[in-house]
C-alpha atoms as a PDB file:
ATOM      1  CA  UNK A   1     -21.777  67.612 -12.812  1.00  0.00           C
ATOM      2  CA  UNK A   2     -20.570  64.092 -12.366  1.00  0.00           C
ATOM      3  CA  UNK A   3     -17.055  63.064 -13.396  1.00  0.00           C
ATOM      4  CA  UNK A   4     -16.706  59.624 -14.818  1.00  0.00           C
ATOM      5  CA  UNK A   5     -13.741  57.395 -13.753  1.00  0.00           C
ATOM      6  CA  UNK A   6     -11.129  56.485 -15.829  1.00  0.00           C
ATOM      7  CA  UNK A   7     -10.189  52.745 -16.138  1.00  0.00           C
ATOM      8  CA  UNK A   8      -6.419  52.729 -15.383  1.00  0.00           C
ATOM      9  CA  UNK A   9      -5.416  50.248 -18.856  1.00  0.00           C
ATOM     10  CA  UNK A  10      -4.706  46.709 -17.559  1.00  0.00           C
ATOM     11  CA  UNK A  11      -1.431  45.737 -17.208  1.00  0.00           C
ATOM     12  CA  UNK A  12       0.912  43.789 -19.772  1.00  0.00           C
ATOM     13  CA  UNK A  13       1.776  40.373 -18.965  1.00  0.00           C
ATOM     14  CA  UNK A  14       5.504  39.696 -18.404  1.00  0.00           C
ATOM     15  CA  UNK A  15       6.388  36.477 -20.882  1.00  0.00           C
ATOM     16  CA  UNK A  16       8.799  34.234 -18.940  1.00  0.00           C
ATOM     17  CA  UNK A  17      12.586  35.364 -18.854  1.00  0.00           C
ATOM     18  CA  UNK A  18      13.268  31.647 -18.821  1.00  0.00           C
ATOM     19  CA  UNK A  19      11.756  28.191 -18.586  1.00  0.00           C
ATOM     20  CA  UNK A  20      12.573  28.361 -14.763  1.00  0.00           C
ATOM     21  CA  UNK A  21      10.412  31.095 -14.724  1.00  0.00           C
ATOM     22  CA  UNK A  22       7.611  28.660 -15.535  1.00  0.00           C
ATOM     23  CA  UNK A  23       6.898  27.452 -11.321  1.00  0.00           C
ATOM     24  CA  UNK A  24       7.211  29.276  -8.162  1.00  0.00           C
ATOM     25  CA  UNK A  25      10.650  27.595  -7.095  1.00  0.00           C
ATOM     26  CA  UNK A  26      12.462  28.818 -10.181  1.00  0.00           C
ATOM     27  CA  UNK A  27      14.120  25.162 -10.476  1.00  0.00           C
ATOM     28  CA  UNK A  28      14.108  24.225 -13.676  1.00  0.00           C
ATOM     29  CA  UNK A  29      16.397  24.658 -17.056  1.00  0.00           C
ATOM     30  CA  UNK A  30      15.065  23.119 -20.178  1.00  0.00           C
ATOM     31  CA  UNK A  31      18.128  20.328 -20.301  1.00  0.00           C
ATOM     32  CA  UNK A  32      18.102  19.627 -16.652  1.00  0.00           C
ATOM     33  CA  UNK A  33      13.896  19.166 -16.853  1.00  0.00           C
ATOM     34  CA  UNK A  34      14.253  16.669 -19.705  1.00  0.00           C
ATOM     35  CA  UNK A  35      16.908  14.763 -18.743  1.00  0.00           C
ATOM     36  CA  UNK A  36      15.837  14.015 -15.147  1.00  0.00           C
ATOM     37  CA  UNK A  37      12.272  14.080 -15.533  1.00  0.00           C
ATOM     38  CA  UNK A  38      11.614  13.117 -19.031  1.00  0.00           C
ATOM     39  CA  UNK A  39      14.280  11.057 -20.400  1.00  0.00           C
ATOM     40  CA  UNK A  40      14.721   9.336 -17.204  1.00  0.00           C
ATOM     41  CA  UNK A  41      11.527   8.283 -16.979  1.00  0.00           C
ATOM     42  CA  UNK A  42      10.833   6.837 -20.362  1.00  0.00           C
ATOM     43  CA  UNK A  43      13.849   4.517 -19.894  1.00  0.00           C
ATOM     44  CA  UNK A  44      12.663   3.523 -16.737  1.00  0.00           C
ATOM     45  CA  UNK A  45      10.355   0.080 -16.980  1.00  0.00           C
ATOM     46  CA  UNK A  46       6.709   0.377 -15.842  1.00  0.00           C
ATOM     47  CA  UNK A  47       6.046  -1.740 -13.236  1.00  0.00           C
ATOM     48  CA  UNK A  48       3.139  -2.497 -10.700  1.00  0.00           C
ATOM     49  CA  UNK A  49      -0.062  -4.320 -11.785  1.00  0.00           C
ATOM     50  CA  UNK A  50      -3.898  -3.164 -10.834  1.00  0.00           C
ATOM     51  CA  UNK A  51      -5.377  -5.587  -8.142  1.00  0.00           C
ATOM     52  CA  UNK A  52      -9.087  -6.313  -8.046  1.00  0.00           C
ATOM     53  CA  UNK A  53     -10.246  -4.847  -5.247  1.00  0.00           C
ATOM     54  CA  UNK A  54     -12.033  -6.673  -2.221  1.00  0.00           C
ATOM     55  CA  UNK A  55     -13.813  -3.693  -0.672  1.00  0.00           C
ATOM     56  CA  UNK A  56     -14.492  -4.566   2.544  1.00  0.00           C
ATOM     57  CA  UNK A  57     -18.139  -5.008   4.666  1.00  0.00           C
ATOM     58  CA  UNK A  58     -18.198  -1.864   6.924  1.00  0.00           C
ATOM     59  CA  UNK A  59     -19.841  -1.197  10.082  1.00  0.00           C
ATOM     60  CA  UNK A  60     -20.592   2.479  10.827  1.00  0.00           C
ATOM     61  CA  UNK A  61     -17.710   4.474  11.932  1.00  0.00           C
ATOM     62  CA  UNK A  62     -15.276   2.357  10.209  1.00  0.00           C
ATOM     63  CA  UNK A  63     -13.225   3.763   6.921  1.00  0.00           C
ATOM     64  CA  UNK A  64     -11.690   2.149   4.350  1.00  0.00           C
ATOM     65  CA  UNK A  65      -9.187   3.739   2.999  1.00  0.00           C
ATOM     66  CA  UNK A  66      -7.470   2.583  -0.955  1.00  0.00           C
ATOM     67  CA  UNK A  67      -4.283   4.374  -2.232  1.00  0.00           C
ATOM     68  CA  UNK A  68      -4.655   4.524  -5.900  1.00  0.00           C
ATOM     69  CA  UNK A  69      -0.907   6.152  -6.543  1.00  0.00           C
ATOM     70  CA  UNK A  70       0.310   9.557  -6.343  1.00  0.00           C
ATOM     71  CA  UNK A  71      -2.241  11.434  -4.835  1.00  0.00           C
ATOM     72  CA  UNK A  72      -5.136   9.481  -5.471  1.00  0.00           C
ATOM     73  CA  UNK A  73      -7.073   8.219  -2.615  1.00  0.00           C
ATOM     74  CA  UNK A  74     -10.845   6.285  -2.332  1.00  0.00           C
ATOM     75  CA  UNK A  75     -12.639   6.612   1.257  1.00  0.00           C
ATOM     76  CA  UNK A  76     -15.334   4.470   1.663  1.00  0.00           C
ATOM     77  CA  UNK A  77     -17.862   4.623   4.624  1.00  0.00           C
ATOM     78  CA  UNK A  78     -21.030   2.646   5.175  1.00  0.00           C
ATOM     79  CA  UNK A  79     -22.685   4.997   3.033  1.00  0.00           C
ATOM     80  CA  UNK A  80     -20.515   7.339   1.085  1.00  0.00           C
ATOM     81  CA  UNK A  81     -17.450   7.190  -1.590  1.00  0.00           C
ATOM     82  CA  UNK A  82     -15.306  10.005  -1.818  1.00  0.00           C
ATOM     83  CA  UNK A  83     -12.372   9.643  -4.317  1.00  0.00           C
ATOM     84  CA  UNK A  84      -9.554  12.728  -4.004  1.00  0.00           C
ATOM     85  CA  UNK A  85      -7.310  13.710  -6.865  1.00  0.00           C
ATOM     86  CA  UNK A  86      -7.865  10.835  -9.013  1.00  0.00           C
ATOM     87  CA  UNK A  87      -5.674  10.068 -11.792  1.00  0.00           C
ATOM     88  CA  UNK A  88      -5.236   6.744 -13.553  1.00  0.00           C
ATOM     89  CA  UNK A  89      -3.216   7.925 -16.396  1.00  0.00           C
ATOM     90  CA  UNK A  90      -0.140   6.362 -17.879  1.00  0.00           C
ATOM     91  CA  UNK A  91       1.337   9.555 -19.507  1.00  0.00           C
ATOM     92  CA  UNK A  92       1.019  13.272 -18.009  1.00  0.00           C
ATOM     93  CA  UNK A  93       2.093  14.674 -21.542  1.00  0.00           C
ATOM     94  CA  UNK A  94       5.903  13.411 -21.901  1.00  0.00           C
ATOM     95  CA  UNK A  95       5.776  12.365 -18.379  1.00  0.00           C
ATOM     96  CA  UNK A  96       5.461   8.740 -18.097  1.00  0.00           C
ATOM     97  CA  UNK A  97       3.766   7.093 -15.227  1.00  0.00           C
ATOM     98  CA  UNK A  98       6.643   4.947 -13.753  1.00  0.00           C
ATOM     99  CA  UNK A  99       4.680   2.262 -11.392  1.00  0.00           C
ATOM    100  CA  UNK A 100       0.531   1.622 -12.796  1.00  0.00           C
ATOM    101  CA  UNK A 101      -2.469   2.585 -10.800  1.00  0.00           C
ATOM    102  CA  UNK A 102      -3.096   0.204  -7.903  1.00  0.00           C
ATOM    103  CA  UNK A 103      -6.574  -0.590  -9.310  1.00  0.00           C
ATOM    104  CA  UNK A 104      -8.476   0.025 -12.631  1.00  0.00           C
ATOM    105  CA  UNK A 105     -11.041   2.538 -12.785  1.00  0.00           C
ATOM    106  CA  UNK A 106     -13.873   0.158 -14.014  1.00  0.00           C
ATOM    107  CA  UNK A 107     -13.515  -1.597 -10.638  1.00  0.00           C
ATOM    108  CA  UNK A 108     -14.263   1.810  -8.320  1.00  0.00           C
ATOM    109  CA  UNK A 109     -17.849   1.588  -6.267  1.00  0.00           C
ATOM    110  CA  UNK A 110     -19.915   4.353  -7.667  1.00  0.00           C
ATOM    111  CA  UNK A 111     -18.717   7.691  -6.523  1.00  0.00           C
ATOM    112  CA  UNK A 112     -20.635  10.245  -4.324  1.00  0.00           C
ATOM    113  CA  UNK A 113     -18.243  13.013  -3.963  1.00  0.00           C
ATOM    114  CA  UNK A 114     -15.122  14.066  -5.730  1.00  0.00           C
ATOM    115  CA  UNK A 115     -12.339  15.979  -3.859  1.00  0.00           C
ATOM    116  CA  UNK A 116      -9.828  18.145  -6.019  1.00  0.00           C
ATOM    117  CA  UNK A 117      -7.150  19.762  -4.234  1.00  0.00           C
ATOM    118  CA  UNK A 118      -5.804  22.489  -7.234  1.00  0.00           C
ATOM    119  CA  UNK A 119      -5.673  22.637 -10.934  1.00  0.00           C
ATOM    120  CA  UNK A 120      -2.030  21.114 -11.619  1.00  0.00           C
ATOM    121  CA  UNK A 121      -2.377  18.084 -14.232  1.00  0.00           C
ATOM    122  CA  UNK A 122      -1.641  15.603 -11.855  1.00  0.00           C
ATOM    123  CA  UNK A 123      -3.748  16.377  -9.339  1.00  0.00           C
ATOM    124  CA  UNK A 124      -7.146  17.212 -11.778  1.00  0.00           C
ATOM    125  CA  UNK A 125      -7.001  15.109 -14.415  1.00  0.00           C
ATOM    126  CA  UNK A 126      -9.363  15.175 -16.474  1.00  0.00           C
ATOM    127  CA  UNK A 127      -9.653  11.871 -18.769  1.00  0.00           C
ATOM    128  CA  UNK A 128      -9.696   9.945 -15.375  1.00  0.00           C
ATOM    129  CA  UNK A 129     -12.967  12.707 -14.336  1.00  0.00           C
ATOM    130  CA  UNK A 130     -14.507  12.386 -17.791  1.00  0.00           C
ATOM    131  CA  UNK A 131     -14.969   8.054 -16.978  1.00  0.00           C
ATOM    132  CA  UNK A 132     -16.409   8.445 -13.958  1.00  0.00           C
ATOM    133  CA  UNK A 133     -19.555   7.178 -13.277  1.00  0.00           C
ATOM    134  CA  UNK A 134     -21.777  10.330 -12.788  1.00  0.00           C
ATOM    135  CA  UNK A 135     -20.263  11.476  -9.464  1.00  0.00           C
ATOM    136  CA  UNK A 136     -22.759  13.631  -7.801  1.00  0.00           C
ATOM    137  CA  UNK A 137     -20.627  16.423  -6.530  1.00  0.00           C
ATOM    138  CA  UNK A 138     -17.055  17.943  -7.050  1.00  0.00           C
ATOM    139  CA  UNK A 139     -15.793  20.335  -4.412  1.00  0.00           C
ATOM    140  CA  UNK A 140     -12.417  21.948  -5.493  1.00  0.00           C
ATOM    141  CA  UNK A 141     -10.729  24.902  -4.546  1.00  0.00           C
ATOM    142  CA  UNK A 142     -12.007  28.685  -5.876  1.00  0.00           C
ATOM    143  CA  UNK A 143     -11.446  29.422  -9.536  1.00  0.00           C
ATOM    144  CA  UNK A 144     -11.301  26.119 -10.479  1.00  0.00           C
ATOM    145  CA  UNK A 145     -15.032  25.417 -10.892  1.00  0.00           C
ATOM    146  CA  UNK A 146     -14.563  26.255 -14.741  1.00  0.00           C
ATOM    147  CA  UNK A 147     -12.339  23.273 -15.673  1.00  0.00           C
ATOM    148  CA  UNK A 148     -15.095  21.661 -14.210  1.00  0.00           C
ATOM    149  CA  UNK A 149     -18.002  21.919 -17.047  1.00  0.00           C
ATOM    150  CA  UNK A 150     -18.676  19.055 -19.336  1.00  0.00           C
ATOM    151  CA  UNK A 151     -17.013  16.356 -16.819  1.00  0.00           C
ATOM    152  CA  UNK A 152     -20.503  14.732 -15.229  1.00  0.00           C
ATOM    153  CA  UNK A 153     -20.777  16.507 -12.097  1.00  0.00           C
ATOM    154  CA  UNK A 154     -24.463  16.706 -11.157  1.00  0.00           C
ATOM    155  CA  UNK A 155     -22.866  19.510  -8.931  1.00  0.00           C
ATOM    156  CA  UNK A 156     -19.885  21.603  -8.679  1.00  0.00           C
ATOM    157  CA  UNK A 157     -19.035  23.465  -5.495  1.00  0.00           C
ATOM    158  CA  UNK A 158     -16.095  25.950  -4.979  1.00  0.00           C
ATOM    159  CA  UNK A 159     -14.212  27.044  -1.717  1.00  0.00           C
ATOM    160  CA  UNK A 160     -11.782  29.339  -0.159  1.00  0.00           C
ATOM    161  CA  UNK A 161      -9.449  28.599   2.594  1.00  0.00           C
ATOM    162  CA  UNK A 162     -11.921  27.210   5.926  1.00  0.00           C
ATOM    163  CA  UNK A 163     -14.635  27.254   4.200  1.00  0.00           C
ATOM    164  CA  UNK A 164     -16.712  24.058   4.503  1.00  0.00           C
ATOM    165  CA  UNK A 165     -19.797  22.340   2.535  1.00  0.00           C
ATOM    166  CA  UNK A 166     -21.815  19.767   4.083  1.00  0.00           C
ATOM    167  CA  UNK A 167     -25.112  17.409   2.824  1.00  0.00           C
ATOM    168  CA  UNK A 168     -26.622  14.772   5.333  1.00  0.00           C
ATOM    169  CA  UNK A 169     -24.277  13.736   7.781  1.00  0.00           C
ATOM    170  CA  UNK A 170     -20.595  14.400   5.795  1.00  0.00           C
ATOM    171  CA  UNK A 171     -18.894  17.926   5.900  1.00  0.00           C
ATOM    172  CA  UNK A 172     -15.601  18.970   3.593  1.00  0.00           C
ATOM    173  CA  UNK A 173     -13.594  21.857   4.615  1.00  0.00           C
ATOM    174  CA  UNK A 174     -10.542  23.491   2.543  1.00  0.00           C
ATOM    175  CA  UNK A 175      -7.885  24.097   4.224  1.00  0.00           C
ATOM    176  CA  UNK A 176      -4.482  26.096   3.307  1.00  0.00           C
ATOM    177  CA  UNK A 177      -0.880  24.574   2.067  1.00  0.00           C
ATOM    178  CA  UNK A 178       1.889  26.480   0.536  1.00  0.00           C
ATOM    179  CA  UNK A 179       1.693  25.689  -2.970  1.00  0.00           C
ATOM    180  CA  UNK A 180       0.549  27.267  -6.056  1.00  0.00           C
ATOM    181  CA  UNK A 181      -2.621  27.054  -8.466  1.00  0.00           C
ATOM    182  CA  UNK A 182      -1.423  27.788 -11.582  1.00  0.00           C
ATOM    183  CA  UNK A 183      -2.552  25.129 -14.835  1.00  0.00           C
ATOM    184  CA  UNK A 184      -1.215  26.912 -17.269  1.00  0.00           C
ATOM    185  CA  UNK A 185       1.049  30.153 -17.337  1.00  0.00           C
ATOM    186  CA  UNK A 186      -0.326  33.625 -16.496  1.00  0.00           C
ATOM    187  CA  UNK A 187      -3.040  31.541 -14.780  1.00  0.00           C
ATOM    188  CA  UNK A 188      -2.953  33.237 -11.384  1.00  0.00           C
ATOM    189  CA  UNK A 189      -6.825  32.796 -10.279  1.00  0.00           C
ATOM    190  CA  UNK A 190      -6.833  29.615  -9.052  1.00  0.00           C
ATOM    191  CA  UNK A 191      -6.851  28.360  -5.605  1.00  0.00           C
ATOM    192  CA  UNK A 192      -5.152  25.281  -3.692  1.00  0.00           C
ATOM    193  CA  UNK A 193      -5.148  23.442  -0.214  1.00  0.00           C
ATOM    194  CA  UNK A 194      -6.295  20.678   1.450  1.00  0.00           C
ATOM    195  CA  UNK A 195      -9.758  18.998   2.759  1.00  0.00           C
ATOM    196  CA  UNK A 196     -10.499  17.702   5.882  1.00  0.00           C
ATOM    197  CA  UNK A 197     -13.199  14.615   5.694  1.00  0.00           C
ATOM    198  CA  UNK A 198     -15.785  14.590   8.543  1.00  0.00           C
ATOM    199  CA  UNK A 199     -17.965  11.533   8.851  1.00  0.00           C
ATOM    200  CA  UNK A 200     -19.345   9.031  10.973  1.00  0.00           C
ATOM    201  CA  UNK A 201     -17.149  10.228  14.154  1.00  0.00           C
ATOM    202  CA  UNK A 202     -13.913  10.532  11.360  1.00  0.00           C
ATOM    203  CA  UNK A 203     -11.851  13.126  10.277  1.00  0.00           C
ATOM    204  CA  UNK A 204      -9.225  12.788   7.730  1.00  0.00           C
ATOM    205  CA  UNK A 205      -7.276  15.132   6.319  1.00  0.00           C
ATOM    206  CA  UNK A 206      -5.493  14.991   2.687  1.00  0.00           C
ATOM    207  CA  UNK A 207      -2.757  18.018   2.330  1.00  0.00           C
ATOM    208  CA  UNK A 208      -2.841  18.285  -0.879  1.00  0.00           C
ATOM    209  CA  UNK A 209       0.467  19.717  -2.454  1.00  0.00           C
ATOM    210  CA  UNK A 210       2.435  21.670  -0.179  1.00  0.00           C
ATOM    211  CA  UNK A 211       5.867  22.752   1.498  1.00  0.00           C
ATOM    212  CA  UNK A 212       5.576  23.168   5.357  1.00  0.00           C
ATOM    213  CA  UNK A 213       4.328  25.735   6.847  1.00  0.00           C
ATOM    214  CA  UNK A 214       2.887  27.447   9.610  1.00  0.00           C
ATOM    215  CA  UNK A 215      -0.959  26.320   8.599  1.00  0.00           C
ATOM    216  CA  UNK A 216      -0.229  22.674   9.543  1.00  0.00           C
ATOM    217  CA  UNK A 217      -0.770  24.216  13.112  1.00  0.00           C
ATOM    218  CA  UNK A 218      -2.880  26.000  13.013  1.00  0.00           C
ATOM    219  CA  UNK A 219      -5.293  22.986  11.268  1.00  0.00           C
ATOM    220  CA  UNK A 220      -3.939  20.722  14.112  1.00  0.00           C
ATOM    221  CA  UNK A 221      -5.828  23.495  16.640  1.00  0.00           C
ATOM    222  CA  UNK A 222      -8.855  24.103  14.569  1.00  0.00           C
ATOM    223  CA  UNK A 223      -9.546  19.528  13.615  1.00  0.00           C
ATOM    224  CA  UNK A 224      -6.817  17.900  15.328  1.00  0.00           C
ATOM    225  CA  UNK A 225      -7.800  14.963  12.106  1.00  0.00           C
ATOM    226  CA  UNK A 226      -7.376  11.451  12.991  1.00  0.00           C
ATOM    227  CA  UNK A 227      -5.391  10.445   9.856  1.00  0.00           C
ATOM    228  CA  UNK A 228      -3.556  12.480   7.932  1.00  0.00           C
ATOM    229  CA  UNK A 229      -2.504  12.011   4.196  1.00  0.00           C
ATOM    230  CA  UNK A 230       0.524  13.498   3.419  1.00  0.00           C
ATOM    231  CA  UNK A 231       3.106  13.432   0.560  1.00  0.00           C
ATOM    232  CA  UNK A 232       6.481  13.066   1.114  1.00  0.00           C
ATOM    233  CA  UNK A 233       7.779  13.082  -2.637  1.00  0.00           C
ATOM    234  CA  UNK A 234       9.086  15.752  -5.365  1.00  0.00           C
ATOM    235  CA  UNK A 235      12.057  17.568  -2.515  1.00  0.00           C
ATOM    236  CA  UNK A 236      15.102  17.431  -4.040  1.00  0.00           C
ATOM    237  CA  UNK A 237      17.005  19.861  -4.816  1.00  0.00           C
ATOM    238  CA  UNK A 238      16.092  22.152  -2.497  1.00  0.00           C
ATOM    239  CA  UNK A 239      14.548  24.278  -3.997  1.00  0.00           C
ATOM    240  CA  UNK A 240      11.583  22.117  -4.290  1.00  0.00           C
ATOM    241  CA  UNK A 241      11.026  22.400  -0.742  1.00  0.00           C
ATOM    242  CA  UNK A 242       9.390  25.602  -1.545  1.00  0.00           C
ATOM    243  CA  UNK A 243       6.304  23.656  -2.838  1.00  0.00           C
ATOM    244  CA  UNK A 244       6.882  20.090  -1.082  1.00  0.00           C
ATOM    245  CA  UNK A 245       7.833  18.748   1.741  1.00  0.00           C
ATOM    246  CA  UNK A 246      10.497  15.720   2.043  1.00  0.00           C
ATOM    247  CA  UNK A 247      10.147  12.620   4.746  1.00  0.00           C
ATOM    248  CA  UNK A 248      11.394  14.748   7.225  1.00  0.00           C
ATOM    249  CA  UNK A 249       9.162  17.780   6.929  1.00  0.00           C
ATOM    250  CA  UNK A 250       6.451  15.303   6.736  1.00  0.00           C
ATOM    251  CA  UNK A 251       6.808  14.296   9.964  1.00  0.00           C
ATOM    252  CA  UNK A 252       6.954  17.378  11.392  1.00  0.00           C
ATOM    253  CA  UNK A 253       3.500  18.238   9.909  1.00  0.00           C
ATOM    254  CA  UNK A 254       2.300  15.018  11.047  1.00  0.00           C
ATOM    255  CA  UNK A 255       3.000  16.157  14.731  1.00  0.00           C
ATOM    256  CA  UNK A 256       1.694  19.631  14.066  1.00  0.00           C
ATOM    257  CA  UNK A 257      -1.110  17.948  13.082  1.00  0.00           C
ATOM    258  CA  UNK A 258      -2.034  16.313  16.396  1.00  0.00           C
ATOM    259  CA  UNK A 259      -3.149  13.090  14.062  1.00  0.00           C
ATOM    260  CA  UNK A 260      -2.972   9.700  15.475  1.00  0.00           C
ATOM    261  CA  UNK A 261      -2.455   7.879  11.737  1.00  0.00           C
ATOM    262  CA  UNK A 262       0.090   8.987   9.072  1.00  0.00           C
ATOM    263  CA  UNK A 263      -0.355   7.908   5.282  1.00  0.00           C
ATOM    264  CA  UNK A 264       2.388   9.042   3.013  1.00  0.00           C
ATOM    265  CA  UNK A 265       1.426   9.556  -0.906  1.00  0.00           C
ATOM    266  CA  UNK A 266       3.047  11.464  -3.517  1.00  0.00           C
ATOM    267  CA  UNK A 267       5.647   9.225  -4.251  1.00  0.00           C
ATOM    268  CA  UNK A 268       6.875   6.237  -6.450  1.00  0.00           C
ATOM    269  CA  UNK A 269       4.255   6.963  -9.275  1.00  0.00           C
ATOM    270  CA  UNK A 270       5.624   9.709 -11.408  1.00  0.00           C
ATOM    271  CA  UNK A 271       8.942  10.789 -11.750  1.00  0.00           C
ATOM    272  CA  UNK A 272       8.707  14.232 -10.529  1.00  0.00           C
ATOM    273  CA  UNK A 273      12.206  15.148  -8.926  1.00  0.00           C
ATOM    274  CA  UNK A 274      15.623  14.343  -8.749  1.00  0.00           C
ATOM    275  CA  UNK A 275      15.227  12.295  -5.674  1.00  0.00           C
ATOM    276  CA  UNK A 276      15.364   7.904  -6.433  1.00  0.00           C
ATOM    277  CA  UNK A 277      11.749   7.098  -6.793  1.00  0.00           C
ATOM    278  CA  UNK A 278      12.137   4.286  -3.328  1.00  0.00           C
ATOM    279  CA  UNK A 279      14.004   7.106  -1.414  1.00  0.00           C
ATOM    280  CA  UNK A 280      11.361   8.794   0.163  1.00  0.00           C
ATOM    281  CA  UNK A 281       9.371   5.888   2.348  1.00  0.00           C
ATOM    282  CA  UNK A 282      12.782   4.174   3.147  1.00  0.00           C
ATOM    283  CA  UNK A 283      14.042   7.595   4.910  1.00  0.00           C
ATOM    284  CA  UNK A 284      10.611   8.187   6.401  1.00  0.00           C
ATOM    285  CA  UNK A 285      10.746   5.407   8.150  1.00  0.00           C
ATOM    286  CA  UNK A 286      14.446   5.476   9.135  1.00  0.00           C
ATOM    287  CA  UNK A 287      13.037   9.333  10.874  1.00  0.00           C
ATOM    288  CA  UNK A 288       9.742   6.935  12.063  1.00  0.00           C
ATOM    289  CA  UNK A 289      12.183   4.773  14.102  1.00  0.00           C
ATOM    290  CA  UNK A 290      14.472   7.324  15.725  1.00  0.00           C
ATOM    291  CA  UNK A 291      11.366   9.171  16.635  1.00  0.00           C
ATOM    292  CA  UNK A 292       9.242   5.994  17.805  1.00  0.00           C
ATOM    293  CA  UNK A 293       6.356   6.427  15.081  1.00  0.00           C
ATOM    294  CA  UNK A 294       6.946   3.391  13.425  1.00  0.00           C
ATOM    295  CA  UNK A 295       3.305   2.498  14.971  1.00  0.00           C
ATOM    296  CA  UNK A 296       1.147   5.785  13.285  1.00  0.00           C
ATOM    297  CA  UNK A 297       2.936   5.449   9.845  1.00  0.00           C
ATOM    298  CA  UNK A 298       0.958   3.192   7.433  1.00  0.00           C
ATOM    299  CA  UNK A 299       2.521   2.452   3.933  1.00  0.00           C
ATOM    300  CA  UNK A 300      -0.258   1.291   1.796  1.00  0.00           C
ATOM    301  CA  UNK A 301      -0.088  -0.833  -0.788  1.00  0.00           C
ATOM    302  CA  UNK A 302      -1.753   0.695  -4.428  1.00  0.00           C
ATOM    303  CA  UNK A 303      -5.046  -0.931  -4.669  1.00  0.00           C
ATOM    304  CA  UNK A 304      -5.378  -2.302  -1.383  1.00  0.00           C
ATOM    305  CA  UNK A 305      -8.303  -1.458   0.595  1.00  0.00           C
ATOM    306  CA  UNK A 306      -7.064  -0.809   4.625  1.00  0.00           C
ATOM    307  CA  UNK A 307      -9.729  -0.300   7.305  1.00  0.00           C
ATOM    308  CA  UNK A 308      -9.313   2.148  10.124  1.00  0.00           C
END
């Protein structure tokens, strides 16, 4: 005779002590948040107006690579348009976009492939997703897949940490970052990292959201990526360097990296920390010069198409 297992009951979920309780780093109190990040920001003037974009005539093996603002990057090769974390929005909720996307979104090329690096608002957006022109395929991290439906993918696709997806001649692979997943609270299923781009003889790697950390090695040894995209915003206080990284950690990754290009994003767009919104490119280059990088660091300007 057969016994039949029990299900142990599931366990309760734990409501949040306090609002800090609410992200990984524990920084927040409900006064501090909306004064710094709310308040501040809607008495702050909106500046920054979309360009029309010139995208350029490309020869194969060349990129062209737009900054959109924040996070949002297109990549255009001869014969492929990948846009990654793409948000055009003016409010996030209470949060008010401080400087306006570099371009509009009627003016992007059509778009092959969309690149989504986790779940937090700024990062997947999903009015800016919804007005795409039927992009053919979305690759995001695991778990993620279901915020997904109903947003014109021909095509979803889902991966862990190194896993890659390839069609023709272009290959995506997601790689770690120290960060978190979470889109709403108690939502602990959802993954997060970073993508390296391979195409045409390229590799380019977007981090995503994330503090330093060992990984930026160890993807340095596995790609060694020729240009890296990495934020440098959101690090102070401290305690945000438990998600972010700062100028300085920045660079570091950049040399872990082994990349010969550096692109800073995640900064200047929305006011997401208690750092001045023009801090964080002035002191990365200040590090750039005392370290003789001033060369591999490109500041883009929102909306302007650079070839590399």
């Amino acid at each position: 005779m057969t016994k039949e297992k029990t299900e142990s009951p599931k366990p309760r979920r734990k409501l949040p002590r306090s609002f800090k309780d609410l992200t990984p780093a524990k920084h927040f109190n409900p006064r501090t948040f909306f004064q710094e990040l709310i308040l501040k920001g809607w008495f702050t003037p909106r500046h920054g107006q979309p360009k029309r974009p010139i995208f350029p005539k490309l020869k194969t093996g060349e990129v062209a690579i737009t900054w959109i603002g924040h996070a949002s990057f297109l990549i255009q090769f001869t014969d492929l348009n990948v846009l990654i974390d793409p948000n055009f929005a003016n409010w996030l909720f209470l949060m008010k976009r401080i400087k306006r996307a570099g371009l509009k979104l009627k003016d992007l090329p059509p778009i092959d492939l969309v690149l989504l690096t986790h779940a937090h608002f700024d990062h997947f957006h999903k009015p800016t997703l919804r007005k795409l022109t039927a992009p053919k395929i979305g690759v995001m991290p695991r778990g993620v897949g279901g915020l997904a439906k109903n947003l014109g993918f021909s095509r979803v696709i889902e991966l862990e940490w190194w896993e890659s997806f390839s069609q023709g001649d272009w290959k995506v692979t997601f790689t770690p970052s120290k960060h978190w997943g979470a889109r709403t609270l108690h939502d602990q299923h959802r993954g997060y990292g970073g993508f390296i781009l391979e195409h045409q003889g390229r590799k380019i790697y977007h981090a995503g959201d994330s503090a330093y950390f060992h990984g930026f090695k160890e993807i340095g040894r596995k790609f060694a990526p020729e240009i890296a995209l990495l934020p440098i915003g959101a690090y102070h206080p401290e305690t945000f360097r438990r998600v972010h990284i700062g100028p300085d950690d920045a660079v570091r990754a950049f040399k872990d990296l082994r990349a010969k290009t550096f692109i800073p994003m995640h900064y200047g767009t929305f006011k997401l920390s208690f750092e001045d919104m023009d801090e964080p490119p002035r002191w990365l280059m200040e590090i750039a010069e005392a370290e003789k990088l001033t060369d591999q660091i490109k500041i883009l300007d929102e909306g302007v198409p650079r070839v590399f």
